[in-house]
N, C-alpha and C. Protein backbone atom coordinates (compact mmCIF):
# COMPACT_ATOMS: atom_id res chain seq x y z
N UNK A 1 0.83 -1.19 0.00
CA UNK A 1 0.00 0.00 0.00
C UNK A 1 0.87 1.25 0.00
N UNK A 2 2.26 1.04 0.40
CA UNK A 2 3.14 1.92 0.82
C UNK A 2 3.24 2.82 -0.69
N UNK A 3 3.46 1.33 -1.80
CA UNK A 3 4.17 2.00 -3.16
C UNK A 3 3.27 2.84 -3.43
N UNK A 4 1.52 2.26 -3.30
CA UNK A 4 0.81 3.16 -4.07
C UNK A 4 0.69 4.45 -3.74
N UNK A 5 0.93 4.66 -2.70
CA UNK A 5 0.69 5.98 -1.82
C UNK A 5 1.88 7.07 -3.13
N UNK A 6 3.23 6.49 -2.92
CA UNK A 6 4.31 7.31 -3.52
C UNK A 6 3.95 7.55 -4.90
N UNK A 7 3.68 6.33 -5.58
CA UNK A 7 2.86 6.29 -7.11
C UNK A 7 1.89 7.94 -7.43
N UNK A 8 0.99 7.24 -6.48
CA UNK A 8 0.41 8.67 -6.53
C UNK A 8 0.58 10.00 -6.18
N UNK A 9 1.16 10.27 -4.96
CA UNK A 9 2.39 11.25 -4.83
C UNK A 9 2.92 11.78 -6.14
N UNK A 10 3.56 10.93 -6.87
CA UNK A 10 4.63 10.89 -7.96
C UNK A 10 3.92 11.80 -9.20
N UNK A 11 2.50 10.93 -9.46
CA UNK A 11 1.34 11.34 -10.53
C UNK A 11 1.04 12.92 -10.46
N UNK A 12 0.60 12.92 -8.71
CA UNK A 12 0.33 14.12 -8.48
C UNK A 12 1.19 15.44 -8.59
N UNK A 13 1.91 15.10 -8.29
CA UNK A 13 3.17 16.06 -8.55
C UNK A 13 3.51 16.50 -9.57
N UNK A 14 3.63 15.47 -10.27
CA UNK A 14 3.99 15.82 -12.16
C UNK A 14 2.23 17.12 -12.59
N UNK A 15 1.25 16.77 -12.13
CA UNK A 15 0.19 17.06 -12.57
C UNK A 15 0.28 18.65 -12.19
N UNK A 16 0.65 18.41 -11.06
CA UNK A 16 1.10 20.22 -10.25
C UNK A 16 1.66 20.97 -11.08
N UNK A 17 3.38 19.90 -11.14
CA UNK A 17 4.08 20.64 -12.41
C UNK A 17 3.36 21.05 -13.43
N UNK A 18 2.48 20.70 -13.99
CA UNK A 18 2.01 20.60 -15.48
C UNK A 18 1.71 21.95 -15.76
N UNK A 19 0.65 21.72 -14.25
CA UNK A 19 -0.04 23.63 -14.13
C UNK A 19 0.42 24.50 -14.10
N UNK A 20 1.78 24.54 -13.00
CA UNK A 20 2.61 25.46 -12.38
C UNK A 20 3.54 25.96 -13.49
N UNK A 21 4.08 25.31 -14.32
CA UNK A 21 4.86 25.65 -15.38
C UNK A 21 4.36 25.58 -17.10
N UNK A 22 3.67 26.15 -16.96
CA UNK A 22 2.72 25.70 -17.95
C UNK A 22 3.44 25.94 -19.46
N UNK A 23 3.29 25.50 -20.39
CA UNK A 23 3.89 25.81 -21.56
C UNK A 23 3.52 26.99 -22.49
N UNK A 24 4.36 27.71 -23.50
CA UNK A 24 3.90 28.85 -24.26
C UNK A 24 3.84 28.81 -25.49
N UNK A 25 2.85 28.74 -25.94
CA UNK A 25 2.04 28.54 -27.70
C UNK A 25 2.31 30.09 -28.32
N UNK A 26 2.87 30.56 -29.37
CA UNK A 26 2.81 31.82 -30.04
C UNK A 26 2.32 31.58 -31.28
N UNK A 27 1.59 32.17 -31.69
CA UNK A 27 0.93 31.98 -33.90
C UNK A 27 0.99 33.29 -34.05
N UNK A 28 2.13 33.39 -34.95
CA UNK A 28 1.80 34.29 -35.84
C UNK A 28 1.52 34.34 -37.29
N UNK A 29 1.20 35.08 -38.19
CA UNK A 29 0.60 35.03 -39.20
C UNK A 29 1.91 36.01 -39.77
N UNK A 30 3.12 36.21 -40.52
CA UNK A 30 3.51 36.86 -41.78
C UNK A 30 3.34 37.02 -43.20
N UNK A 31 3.17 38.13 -43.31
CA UNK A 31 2.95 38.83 -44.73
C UNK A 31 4.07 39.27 -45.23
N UNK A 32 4.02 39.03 -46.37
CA UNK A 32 5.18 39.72 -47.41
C UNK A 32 4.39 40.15 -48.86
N UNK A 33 5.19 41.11 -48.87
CA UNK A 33 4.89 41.36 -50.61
C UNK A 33 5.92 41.65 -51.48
N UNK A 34 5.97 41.87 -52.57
CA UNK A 34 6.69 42.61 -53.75
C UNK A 34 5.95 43.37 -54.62
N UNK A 35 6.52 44.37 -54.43
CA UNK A 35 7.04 45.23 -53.89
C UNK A 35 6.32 45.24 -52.55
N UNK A 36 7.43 45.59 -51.26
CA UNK A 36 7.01 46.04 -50.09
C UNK A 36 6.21 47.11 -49.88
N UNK A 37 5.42 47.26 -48.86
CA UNK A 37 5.14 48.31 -48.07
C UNK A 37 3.35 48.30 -48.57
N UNK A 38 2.83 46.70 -48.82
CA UNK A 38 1.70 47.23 -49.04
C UNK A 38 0.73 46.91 -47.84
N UNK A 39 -0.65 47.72 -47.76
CA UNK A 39 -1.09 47.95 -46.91
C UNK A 39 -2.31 46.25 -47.08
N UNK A 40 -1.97 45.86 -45.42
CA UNK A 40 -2.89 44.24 -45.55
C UNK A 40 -3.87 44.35 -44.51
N UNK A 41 -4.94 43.98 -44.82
CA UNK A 41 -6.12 43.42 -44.12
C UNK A 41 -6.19 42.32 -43.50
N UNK A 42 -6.87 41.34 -42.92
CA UNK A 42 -7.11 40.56 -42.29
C UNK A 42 -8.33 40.20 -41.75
N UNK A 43 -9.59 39.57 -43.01
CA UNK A 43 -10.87 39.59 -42.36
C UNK A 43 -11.40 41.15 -41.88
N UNK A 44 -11.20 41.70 -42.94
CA UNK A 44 -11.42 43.81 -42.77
C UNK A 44 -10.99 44.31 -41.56
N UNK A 45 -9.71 43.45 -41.12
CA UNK A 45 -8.99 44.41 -39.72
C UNK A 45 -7.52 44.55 -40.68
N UNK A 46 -7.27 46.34 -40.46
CA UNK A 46 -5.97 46.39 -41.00
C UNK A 46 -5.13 46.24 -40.07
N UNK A 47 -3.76 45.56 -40.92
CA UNK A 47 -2.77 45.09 -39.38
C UNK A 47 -1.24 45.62 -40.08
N UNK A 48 -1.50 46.51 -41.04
CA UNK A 48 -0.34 47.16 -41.05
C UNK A 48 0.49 46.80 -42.63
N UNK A 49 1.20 46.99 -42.97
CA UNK A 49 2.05 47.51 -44.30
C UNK A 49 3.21 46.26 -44.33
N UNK A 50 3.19 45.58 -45.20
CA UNK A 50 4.40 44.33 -45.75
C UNK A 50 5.70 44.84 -45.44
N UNK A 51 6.57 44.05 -44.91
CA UNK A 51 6.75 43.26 -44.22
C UNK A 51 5.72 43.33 -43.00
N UNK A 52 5.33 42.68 -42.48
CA UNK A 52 4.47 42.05 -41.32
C UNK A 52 3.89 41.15 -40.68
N UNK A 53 4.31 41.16 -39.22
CA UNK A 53 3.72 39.56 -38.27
C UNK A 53 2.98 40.50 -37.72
N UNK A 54 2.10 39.11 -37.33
CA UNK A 54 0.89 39.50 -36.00
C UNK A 54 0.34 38.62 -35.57
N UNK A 55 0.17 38.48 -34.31
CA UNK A 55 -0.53 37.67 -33.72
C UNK A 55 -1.71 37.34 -34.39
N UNK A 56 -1.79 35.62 -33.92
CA UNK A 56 -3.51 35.39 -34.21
C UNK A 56 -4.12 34.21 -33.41
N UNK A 57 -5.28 33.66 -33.38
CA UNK A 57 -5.87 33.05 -32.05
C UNK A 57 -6.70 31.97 -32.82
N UNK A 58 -7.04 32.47 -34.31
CA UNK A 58 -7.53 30.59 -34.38
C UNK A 58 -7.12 30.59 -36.00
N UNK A 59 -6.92 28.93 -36.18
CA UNK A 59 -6.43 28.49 -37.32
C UNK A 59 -7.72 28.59 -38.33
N UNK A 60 -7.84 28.79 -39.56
CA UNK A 60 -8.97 28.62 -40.39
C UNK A 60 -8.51 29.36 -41.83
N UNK A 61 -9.31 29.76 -42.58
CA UNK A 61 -9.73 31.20 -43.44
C UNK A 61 -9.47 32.12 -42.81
N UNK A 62 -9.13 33.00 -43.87
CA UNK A 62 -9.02 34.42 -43.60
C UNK A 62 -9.21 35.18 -44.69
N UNK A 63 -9.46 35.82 -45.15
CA UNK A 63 -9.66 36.75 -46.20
C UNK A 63 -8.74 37.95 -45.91
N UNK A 64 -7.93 38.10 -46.87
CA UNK A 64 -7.12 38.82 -46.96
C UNK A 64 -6.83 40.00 -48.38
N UNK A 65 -6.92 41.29 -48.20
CA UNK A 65 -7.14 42.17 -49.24
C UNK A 65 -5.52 42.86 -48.45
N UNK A 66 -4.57 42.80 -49.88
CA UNK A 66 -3.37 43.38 -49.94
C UNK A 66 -3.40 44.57 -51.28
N UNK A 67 -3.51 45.95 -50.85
CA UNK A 67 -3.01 46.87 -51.48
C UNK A 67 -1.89 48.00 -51.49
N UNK A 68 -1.73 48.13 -52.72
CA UNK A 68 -0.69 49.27 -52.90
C UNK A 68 -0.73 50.21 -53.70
N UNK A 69 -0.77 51.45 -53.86
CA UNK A 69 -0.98 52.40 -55.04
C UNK A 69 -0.07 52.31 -55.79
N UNK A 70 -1.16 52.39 -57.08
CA UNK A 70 -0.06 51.68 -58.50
C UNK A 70 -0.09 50.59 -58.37
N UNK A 71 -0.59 49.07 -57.90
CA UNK A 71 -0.77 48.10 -57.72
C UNK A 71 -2.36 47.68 -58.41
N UNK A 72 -2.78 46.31 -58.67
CA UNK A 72 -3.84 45.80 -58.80
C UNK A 72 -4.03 45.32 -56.95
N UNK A 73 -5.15 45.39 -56.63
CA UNK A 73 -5.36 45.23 -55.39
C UNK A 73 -6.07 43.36 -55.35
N UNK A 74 -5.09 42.87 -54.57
CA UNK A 74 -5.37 41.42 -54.10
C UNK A 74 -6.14 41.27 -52.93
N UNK A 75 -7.33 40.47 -53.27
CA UNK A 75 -8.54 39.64 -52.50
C UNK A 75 -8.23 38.70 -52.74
N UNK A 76 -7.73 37.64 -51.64
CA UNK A 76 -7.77 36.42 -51.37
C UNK A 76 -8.28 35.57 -50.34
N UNK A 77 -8.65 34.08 -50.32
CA UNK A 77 -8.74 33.37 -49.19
C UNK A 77 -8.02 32.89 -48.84
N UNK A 78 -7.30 33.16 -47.53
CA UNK A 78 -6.02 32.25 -47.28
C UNK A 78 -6.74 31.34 -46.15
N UNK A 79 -5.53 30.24 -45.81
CA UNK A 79 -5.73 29.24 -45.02
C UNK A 79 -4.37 28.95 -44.02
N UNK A 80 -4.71 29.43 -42.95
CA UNK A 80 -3.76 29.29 -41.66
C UNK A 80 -3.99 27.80 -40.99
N UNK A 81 -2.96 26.87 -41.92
CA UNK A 81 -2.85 25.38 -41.92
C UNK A 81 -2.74 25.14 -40.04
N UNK A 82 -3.63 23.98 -39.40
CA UNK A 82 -3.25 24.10 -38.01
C UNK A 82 -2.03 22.77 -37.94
N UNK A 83 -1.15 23.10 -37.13
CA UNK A 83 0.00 22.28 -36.86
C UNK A 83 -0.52 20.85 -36.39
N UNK A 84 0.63 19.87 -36.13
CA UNK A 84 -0.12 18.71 -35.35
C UNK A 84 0.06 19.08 -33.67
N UNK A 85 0.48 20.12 -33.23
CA UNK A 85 1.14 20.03 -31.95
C UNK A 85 -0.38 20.99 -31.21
N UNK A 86 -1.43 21.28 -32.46
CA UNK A 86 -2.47 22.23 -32.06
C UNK A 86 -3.90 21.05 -32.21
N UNK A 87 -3.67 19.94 -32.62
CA UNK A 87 -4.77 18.85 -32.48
C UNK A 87 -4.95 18.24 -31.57
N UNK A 88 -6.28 17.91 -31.19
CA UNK A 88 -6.63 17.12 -30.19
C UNK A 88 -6.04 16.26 -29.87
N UNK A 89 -5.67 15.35 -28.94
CA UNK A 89 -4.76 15.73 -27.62
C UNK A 89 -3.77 16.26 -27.52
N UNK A 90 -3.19 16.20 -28.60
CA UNK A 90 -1.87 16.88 -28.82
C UNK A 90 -1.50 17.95 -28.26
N UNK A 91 -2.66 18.61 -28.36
CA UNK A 91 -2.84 20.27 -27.70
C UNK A 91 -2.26 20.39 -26.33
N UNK A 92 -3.04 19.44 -25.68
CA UNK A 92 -3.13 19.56 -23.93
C UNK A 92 -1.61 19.35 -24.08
N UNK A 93 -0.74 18.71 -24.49
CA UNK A 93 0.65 18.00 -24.37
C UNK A 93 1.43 19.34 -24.64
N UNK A 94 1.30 19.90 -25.57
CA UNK A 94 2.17 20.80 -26.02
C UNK A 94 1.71 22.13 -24.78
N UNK A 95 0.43 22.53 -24.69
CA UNK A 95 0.05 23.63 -23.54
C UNK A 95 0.90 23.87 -22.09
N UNK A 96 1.10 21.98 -21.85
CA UNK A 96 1.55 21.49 -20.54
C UNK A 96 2.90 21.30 -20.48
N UNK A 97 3.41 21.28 -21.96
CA UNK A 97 5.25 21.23 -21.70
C UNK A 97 5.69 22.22 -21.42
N UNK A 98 6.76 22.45 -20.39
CA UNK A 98 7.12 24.30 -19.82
C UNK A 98 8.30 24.20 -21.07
N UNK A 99 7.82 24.63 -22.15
CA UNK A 99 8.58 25.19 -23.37
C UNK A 99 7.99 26.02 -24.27
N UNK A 100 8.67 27.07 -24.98
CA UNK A 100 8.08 27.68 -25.78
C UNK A 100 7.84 27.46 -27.37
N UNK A 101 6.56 27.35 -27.66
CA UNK A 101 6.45 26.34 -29.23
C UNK A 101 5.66 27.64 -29.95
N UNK A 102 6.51 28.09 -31.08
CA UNK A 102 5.95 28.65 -31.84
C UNK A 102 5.61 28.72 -32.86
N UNK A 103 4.51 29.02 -33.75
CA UNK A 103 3.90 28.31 -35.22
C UNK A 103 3.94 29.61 -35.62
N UNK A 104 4.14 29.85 -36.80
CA UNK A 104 4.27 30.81 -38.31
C UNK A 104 3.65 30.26 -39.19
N UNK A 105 2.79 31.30 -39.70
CA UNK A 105 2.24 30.92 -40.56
C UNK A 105 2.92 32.07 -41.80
N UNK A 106 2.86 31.64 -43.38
CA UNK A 106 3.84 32.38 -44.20
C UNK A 106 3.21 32.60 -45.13
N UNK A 107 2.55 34.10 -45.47
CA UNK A 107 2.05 34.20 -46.72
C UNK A 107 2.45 35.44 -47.47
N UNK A 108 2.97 35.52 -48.97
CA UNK A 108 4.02 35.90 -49.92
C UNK A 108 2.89 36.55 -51.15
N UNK A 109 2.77 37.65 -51.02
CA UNK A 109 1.82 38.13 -52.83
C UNK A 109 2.79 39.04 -53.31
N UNK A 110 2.68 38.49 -54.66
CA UNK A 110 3.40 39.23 -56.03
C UNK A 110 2.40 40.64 -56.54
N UNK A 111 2.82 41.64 -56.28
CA UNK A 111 1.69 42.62 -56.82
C UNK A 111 1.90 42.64 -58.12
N UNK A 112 0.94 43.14 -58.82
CA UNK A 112 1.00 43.60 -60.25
C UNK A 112 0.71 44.78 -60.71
N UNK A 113 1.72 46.02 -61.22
CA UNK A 113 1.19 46.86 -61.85
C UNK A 113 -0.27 47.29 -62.01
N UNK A 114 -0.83 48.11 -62.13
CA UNK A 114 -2.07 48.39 -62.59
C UNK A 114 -2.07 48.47 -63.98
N UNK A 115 -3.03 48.73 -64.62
CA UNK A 115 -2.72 49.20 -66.20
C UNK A 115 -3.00 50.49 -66.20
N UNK A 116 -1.87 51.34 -66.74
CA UNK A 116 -2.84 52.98 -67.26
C UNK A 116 -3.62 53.19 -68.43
N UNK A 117 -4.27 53.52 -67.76
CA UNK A 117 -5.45 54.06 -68.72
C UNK A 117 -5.21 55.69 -69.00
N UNK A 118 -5.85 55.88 -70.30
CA UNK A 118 -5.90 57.41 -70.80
C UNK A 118 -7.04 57.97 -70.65
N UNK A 119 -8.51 57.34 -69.75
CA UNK A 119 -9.77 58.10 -70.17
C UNK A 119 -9.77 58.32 -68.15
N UNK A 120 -10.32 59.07 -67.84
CA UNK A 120 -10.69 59.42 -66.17
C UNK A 120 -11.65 58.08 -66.17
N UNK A 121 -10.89 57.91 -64.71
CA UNK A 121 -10.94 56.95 -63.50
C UNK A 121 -12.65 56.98 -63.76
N UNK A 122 -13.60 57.90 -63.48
CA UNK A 122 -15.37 57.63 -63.42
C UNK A 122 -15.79 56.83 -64.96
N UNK A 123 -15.17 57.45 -65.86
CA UNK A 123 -15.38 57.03 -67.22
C UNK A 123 -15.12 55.39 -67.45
N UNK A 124 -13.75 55.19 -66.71
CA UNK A 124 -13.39 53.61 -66.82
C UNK A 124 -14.64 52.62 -66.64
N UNK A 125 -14.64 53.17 -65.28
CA UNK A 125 -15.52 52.46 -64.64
C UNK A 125 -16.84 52.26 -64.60
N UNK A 126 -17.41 53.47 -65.16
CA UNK A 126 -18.52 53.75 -65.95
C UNK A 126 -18.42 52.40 -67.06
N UNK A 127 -17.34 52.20 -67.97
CA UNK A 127 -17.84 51.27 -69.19
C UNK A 127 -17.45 50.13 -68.79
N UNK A 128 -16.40 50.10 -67.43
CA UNK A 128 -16.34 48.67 -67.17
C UNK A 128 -17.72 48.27 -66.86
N UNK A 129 -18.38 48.76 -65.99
CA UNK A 129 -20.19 48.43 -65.30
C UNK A 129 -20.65 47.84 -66.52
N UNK A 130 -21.09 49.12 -68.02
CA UNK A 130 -21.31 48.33 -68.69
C UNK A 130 -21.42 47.25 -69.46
N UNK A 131 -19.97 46.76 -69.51
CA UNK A 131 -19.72 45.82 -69.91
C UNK A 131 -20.18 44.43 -69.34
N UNK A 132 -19.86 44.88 -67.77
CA UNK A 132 -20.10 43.55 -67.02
C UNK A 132 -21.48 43.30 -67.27
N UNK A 133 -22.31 44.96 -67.01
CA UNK A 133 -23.95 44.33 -67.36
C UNK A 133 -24.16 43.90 -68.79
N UNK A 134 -23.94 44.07 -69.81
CA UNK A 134 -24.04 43.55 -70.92
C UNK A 134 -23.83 41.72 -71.06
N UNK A 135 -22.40 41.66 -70.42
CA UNK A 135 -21.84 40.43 -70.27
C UNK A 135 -23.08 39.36 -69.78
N UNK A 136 -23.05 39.71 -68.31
CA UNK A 136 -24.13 39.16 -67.54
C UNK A 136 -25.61 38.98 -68.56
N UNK A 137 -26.12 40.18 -69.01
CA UNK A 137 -27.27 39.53 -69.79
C UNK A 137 -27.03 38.41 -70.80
N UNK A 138 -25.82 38.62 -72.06
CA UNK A 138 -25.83 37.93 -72.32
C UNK A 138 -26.06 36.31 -71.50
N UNK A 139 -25.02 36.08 -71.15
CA UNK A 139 -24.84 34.86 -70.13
C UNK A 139 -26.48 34.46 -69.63
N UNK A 140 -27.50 35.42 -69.38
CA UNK A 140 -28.55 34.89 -68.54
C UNK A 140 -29.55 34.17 -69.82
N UNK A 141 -29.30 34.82 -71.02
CA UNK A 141 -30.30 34.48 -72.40
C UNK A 141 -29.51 33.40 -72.58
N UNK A 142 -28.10 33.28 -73.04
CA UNK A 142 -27.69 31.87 -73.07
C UNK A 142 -28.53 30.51 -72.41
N UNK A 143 -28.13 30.95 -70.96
CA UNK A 143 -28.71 29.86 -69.91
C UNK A 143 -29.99 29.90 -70.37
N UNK A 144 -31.04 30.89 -70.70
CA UNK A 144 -32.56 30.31 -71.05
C UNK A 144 -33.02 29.43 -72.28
N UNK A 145 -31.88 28.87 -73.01
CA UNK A 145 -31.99 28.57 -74.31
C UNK A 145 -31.77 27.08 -73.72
């Protein structure tokens, strides 16, 4: 009866430790671009100008809009892959080791030039609309055929 007493002693102790020293998880999310210095979103929170880390709190989607003037402006869905050290049970293991484990996540956009145009910015966009509405009808008479 003696051992079990220490056994558990032993269990308990480690379990103390577990709490008492608990382990440290960091995620961050980096951005890069080319050309630098463009301004990034994050799910419509701006978090600042390429190069850039930042904290983040859960793995998934994100929608991400990277612009720059003189740039075509990038809308994307990204995906903040979760590690194995962030899966079920795995989690509790890594939370409870008194070490510091940190995950990066790495995402890289190529900007592209804009195109210049010679007619004012309202005008563009004015015949882009049309176009798209034109487009679109077509496309809807297609489909009724």
């Amino acid at each position: 009866m003696n051992q079990r007493r220490k056994s558990t002693a032993i269990v308990l102790a480690l379990a103390a430790t577990a709490f008492v020293l608990p382990g440290c998880l960091t995620r961050r999310i980096t951005v890069t671009s080319n050309p630098a210095g463009a301004t990034v979103w994050l799910n419509d929170a701006e978090v600042g100008r390429t190069p850039l880390s930042t904290d983040f709190t859960y793995y998934g989607d994100y929608d991400v809009r990277v612009k720059l003037e003189g740039y075509e402006p990038i809308n994307q869905r990204m995906t903040a892959e979760i590690p194995l050290h962030e899966v079920p049970p795995f989690d509790l293991i890594a939370e409870a080791v008194p070490s510091k484990i940190d995950h990066e996540v790495k995402w890289h956009f190529d900007l592209v030039a804009a195109l210049e145009t010679s007619m004012p910015r309202e005008q563009y966009e004015k015949e882009l609309l049309e176009r798209a509405t034109d487009l679109s009808t077509k496309v809807e008479r297609a489909a009724e055929k």
